[in-house]
PDB file of N, CA and C in Angstrom:
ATOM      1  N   UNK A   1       7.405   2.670 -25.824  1.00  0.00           N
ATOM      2  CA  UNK A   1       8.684   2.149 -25.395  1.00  0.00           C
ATOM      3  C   UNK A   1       8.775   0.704 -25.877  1.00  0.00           C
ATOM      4  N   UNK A   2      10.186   0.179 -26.034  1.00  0.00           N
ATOM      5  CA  UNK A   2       9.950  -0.746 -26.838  1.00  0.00           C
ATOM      6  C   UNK A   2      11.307  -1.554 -25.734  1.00  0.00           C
ATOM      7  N   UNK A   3      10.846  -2.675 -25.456  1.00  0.00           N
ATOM      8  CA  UNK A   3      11.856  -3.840 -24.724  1.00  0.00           C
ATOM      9  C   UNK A   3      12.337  -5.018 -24.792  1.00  0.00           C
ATOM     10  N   UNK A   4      13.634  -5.101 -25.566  1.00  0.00           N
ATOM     11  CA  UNK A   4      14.006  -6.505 -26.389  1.00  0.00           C
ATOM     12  C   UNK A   4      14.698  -7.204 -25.286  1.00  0.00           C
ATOM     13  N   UNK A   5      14.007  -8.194 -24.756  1.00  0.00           N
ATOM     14  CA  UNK A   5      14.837  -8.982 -23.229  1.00  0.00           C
ATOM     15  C   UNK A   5      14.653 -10.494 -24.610  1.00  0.00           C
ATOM     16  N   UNK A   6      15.599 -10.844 -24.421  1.00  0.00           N
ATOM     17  CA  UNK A   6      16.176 -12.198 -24.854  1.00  0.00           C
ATOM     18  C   UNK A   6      15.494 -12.512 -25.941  1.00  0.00           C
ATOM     19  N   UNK A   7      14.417 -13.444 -26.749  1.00  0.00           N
ATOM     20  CA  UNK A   7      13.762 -13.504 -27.658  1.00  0.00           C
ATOM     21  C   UNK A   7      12.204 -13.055 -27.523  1.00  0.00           C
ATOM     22  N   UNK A   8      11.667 -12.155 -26.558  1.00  0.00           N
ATOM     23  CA  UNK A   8      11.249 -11.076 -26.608  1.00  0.00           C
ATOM     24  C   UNK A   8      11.240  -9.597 -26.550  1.00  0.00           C
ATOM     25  N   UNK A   9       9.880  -9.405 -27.369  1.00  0.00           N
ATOM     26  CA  UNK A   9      10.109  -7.791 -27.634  1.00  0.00           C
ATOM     27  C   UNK A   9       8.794  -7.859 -27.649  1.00  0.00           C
ATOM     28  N   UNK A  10       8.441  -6.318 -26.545  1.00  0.00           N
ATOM     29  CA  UNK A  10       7.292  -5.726 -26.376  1.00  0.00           C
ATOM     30  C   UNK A  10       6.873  -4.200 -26.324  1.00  0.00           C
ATOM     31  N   UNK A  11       6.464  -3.458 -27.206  1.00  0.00           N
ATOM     32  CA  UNK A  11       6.109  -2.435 -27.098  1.00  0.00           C
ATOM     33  C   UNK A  11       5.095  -2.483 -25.830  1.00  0.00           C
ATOM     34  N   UNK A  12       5.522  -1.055 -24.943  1.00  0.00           N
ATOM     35  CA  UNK A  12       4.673  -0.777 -23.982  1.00  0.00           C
ATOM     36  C   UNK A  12       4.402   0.438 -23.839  1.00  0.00           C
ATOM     37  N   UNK A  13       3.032   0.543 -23.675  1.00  0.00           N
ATOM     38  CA  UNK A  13       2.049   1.596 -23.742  1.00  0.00           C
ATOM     39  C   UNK A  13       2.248   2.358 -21.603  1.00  0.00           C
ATOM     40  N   UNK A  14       2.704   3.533 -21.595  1.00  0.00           N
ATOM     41  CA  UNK A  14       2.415   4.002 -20.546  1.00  0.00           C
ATOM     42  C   UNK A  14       1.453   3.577 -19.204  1.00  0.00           C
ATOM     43  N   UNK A  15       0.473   3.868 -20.119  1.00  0.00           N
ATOM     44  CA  UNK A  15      -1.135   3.380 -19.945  1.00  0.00           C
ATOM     45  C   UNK A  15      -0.947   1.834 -19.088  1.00  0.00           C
ATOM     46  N   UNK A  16      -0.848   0.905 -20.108  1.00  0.00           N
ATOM     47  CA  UNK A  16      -0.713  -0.152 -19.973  1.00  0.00           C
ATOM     48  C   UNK A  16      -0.343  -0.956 -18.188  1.00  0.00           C
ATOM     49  N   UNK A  17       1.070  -0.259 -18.430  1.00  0.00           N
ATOM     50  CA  UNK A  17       1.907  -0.293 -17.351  1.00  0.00           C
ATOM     51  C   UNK A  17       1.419   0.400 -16.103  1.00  0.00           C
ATOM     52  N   UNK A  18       0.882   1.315 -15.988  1.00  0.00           N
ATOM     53  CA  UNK A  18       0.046   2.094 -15.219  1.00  0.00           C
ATOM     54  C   UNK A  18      -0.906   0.779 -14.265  1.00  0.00           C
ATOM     55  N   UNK A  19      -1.863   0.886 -15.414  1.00  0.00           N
ATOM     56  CA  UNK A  19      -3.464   0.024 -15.516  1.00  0.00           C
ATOM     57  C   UNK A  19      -2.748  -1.394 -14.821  1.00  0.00           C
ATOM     58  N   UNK A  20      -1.724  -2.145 -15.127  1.00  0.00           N
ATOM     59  CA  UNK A  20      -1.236  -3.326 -14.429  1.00  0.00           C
ATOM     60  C   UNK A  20      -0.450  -3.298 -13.163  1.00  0.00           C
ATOM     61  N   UNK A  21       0.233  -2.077 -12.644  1.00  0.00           N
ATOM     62  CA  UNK A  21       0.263  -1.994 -11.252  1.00  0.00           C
ATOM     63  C   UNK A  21      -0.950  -1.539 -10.518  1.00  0.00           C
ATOM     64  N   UNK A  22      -2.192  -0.300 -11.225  1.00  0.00           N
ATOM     65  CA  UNK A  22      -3.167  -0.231 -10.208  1.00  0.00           C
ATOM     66  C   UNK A  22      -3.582  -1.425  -9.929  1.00  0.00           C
ATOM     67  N   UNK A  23      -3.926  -2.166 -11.078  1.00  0.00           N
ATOM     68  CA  UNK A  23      -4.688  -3.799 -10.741  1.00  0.00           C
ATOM     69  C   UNK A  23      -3.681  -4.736  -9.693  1.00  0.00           C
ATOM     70  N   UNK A  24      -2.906  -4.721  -9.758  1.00  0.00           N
ATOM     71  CA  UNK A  24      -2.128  -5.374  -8.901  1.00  0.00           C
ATOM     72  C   UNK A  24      -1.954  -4.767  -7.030  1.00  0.00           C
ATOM     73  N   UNK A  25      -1.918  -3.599  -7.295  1.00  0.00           N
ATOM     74  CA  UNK A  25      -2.020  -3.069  -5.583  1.00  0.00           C
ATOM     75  C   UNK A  25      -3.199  -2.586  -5.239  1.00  0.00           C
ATOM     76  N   UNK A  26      -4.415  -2.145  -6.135  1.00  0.00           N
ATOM     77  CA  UNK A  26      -5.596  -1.881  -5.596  1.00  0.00           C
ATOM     78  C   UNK A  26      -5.361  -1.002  -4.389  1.00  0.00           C
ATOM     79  N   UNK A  27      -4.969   0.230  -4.902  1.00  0.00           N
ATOM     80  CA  UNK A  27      -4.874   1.267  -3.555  1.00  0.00           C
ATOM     81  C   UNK A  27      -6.215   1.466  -3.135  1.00  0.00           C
ATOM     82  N   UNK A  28      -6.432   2.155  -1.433  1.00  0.00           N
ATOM     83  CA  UNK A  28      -7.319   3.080  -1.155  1.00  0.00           C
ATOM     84  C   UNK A  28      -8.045   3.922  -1.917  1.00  0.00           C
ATOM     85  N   UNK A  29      -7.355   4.595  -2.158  1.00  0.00           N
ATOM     86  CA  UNK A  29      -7.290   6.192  -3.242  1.00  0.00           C
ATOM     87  C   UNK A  29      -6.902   6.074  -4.707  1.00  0.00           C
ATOM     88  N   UNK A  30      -8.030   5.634  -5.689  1.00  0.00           N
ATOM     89  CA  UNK A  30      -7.548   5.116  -7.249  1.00  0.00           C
ATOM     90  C   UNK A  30      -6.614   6.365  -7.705  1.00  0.00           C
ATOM     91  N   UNK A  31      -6.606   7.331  -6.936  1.00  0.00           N
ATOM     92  CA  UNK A  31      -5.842   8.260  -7.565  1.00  0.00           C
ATOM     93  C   UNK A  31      -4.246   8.337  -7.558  1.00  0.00           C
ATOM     94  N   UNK A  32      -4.208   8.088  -6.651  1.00  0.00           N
ATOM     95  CA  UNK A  32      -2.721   7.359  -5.442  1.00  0.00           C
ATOM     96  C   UNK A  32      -2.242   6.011  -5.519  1.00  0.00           C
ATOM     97  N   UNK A  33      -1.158   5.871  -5.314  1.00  0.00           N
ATOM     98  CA  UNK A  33      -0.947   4.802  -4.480  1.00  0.00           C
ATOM     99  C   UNK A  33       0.363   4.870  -3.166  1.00  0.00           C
ATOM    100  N   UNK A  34      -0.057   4.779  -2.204  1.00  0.00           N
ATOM    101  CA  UNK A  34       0.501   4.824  -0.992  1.00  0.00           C
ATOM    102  C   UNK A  34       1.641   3.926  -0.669  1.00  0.00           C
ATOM    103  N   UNK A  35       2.662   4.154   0.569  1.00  0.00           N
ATOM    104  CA  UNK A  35       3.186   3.042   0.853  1.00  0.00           C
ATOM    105  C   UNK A  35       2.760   2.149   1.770  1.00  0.00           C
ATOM    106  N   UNK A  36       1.454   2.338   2.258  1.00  0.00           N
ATOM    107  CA  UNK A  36       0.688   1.533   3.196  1.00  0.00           C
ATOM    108  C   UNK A  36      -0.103   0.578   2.165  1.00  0.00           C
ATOM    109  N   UNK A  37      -0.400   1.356   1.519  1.00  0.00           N
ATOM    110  CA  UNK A  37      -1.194   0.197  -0.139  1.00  0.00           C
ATOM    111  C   UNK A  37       0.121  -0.655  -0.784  1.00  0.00           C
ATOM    112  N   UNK A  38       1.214  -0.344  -0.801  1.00  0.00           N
ATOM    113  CA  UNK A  38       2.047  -1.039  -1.145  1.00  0.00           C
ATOM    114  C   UNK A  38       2.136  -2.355  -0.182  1.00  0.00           C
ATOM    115  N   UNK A  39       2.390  -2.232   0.880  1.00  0.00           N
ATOM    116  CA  UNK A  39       2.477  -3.177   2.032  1.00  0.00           C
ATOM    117  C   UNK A  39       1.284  -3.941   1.839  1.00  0.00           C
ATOM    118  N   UNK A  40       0.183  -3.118   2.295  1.00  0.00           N
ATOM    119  CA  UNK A  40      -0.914  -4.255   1.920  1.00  0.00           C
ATOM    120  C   UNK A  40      -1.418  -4.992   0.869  1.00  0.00           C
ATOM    121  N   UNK A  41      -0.446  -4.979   0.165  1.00  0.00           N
ATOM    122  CA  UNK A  41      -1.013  -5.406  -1.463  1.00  0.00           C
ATOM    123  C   UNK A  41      -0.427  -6.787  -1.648  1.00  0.00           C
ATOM    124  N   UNK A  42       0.570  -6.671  -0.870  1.00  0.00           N
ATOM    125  CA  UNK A  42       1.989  -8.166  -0.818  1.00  0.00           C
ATOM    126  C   UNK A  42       3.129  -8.243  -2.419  1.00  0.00           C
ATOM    127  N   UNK A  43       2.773  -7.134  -2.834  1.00  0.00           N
ATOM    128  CA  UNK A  43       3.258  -7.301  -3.933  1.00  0.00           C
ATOM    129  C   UNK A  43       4.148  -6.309  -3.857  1.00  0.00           C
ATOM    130  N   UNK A  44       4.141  -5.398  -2.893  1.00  0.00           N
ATOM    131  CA  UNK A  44       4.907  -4.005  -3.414  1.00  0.00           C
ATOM    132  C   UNK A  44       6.456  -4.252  -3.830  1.00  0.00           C
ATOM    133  N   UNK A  45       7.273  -4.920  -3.431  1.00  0.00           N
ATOM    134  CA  UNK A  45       8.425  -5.533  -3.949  1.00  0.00           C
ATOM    135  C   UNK A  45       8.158  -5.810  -5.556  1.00  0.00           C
ATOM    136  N   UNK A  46       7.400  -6.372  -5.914  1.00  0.00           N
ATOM    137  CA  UNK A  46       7.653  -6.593  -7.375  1.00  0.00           C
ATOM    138  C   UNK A  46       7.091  -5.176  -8.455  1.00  0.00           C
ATOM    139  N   UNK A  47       6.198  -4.798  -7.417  1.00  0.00           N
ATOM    140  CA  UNK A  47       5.760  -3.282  -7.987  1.00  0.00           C
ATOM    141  C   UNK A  47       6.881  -2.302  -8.032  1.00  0.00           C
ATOM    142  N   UNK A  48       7.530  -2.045  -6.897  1.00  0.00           N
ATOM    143  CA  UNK A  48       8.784  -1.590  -6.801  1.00  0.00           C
ATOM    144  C   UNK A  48      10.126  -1.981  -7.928  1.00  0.00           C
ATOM    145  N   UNK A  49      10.356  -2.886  -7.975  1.00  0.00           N
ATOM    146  CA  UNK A  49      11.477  -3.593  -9.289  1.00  0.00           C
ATOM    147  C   UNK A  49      10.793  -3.587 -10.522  1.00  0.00           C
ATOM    148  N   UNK A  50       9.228  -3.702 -11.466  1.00  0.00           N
ATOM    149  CA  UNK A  50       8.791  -3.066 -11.671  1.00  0.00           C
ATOM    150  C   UNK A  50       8.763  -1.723 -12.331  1.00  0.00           C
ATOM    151  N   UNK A  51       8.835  -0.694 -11.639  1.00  0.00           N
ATOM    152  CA  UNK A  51       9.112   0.704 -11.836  1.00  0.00           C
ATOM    153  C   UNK A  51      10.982   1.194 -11.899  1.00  0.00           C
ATOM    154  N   UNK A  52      11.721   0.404 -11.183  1.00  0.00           N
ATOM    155  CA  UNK A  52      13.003   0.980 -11.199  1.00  0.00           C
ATOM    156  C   UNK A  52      13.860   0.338 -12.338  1.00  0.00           C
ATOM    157  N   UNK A  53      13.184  -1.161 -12.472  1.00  0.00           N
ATOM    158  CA  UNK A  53      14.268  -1.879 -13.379  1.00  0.00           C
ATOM    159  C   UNK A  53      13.449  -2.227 -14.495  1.00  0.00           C
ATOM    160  N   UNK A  54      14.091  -1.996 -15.521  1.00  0.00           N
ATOM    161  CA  UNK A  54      13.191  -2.753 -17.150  1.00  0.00           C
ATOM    162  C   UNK A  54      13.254  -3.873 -16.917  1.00  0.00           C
ATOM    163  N   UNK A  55      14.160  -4.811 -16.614  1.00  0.00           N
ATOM    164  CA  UNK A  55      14.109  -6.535 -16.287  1.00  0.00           C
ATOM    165  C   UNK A  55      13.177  -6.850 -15.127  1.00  0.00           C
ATOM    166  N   UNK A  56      13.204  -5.911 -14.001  1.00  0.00           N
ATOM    167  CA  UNK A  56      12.116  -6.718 -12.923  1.00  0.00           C
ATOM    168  C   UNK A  56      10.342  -6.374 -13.880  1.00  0.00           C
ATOM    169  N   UNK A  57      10.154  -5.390 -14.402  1.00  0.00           N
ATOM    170  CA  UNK A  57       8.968  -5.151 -15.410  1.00  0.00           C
ATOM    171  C   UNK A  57       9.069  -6.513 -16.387  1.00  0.00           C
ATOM    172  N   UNK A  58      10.083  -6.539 -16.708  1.00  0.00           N
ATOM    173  CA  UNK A  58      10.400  -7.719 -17.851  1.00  0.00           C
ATOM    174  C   UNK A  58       9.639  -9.252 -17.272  1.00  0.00           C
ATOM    175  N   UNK A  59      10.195  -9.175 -16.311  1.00  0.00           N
ATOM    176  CA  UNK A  59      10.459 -10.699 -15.802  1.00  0.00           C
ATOM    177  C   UNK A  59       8.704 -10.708 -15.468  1.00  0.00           C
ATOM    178  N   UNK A  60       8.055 -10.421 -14.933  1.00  0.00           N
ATOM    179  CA  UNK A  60       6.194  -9.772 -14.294  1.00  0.00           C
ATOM    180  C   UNK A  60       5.754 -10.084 -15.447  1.00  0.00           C
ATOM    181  N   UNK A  61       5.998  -9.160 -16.485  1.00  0.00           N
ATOM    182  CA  UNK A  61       5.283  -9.208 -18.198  1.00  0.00           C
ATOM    183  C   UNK A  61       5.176 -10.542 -18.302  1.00  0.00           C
ATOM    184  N   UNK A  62       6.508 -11.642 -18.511  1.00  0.00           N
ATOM    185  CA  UNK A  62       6.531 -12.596 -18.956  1.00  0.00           C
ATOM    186  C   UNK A  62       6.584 -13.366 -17.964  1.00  0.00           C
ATOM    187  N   UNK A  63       5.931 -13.555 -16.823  1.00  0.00           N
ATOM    188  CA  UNK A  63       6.056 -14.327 -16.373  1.00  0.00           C
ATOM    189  C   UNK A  63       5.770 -15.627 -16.432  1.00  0.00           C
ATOM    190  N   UNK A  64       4.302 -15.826 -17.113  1.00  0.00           N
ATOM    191  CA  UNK A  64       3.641 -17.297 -17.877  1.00  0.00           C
ATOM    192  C   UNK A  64       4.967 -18.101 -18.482  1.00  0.00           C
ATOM    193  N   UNK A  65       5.403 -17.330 -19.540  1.00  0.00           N
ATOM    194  CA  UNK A  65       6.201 -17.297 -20.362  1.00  0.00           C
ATOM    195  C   UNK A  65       7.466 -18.492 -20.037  1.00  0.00           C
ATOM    196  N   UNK A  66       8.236 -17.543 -19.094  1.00  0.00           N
ATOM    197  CA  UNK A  66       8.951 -17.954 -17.812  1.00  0.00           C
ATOM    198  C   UNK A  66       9.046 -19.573 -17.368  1.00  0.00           C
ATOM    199  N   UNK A  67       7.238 -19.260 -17.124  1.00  0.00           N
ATOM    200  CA  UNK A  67       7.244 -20.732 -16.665  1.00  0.00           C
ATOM    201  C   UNK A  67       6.671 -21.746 -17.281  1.00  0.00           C
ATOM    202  N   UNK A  68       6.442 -21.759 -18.317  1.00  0.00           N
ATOM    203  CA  UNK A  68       6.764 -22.732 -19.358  1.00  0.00           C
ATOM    204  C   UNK A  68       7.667 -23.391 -19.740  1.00  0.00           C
ATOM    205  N   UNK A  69       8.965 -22.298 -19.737  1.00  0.00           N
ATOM    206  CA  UNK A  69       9.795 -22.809 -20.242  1.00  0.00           C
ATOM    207  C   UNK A  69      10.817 -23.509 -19.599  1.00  0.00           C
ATOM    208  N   UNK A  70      10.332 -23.246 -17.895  1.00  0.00           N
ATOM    209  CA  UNK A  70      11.423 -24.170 -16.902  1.00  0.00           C
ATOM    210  C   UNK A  70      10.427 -25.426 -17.166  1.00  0.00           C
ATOM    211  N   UNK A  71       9.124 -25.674 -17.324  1.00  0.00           N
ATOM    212  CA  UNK A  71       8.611 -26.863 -16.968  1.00  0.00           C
ATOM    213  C   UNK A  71       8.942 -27.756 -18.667  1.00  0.00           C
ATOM    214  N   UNK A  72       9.275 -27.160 -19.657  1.00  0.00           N
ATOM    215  CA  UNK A  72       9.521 -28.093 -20.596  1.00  0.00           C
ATOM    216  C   UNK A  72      11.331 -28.814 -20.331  1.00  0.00           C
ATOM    217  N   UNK A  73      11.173 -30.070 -20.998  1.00  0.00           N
ATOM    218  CA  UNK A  73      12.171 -30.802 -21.221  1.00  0.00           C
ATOM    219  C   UNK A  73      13.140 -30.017 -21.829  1.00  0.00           C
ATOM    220  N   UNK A  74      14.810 -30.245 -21.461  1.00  0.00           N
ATOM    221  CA  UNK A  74      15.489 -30.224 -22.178  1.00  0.00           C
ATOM    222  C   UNK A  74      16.008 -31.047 -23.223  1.00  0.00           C
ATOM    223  N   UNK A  75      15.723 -30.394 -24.604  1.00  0.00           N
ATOM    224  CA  UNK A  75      15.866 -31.506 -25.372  1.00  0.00           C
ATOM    225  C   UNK A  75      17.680 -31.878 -25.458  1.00  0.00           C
ATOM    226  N   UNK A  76      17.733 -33.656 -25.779  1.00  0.00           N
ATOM    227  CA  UNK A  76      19.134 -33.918 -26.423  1.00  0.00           C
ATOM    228  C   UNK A  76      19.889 -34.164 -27.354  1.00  0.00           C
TER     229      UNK A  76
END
C-alpha cells in the first residue's frame, strides 16, 4: 500500500503495520489483542485512528517528522 500525505510517501508493508501496533499495546495474548489490552496500553485511541483512518496511521508514522517541523523557524 502506498500513502502520499503532503510531501510524504510511504509504502507500507501489512506486516509492518501489524508488528507496530503489537509493539505499541503489548497485549496479554500475542495472538490477540483485546479491548482490555487496548485500555491498558494508554494508547488505544491512537491504535484505534490508526486502523480506521490513513491520516491518524499517517500522522503516528510521521510523527518525529511532525515535530521537527513545528520546532523549526519560520523562515522570512
Amino acid at each position: 500500500m502506498t500513502i502520499l500525505m503532503g510531501k510524504f510517501v510511504r509504502n507500507l508493508r501489512e506486516k509492518d503495520v501489524r508488528d507496530e501496533i503489537w509493539d505499541m499495546v503489548k497485549p496479554a495474548d500475542p495472538l490477540r489483542i483485546t479491548l482490555l489490552d487496548l485500555l491498558s496500553c494508554k494508547q488505544g485511541g491512537t491504535v484505534a485512528s490508526m486502523l480506521i483512518d490513513v491520516c491518524g496511521f499517517w500522522a503516528h508514522d510521521n510523527r518525529e517528522n511532525l515535530l521537527q517541523e513545528e520546532e523549526e523557524p519560520e523562515e522570512e
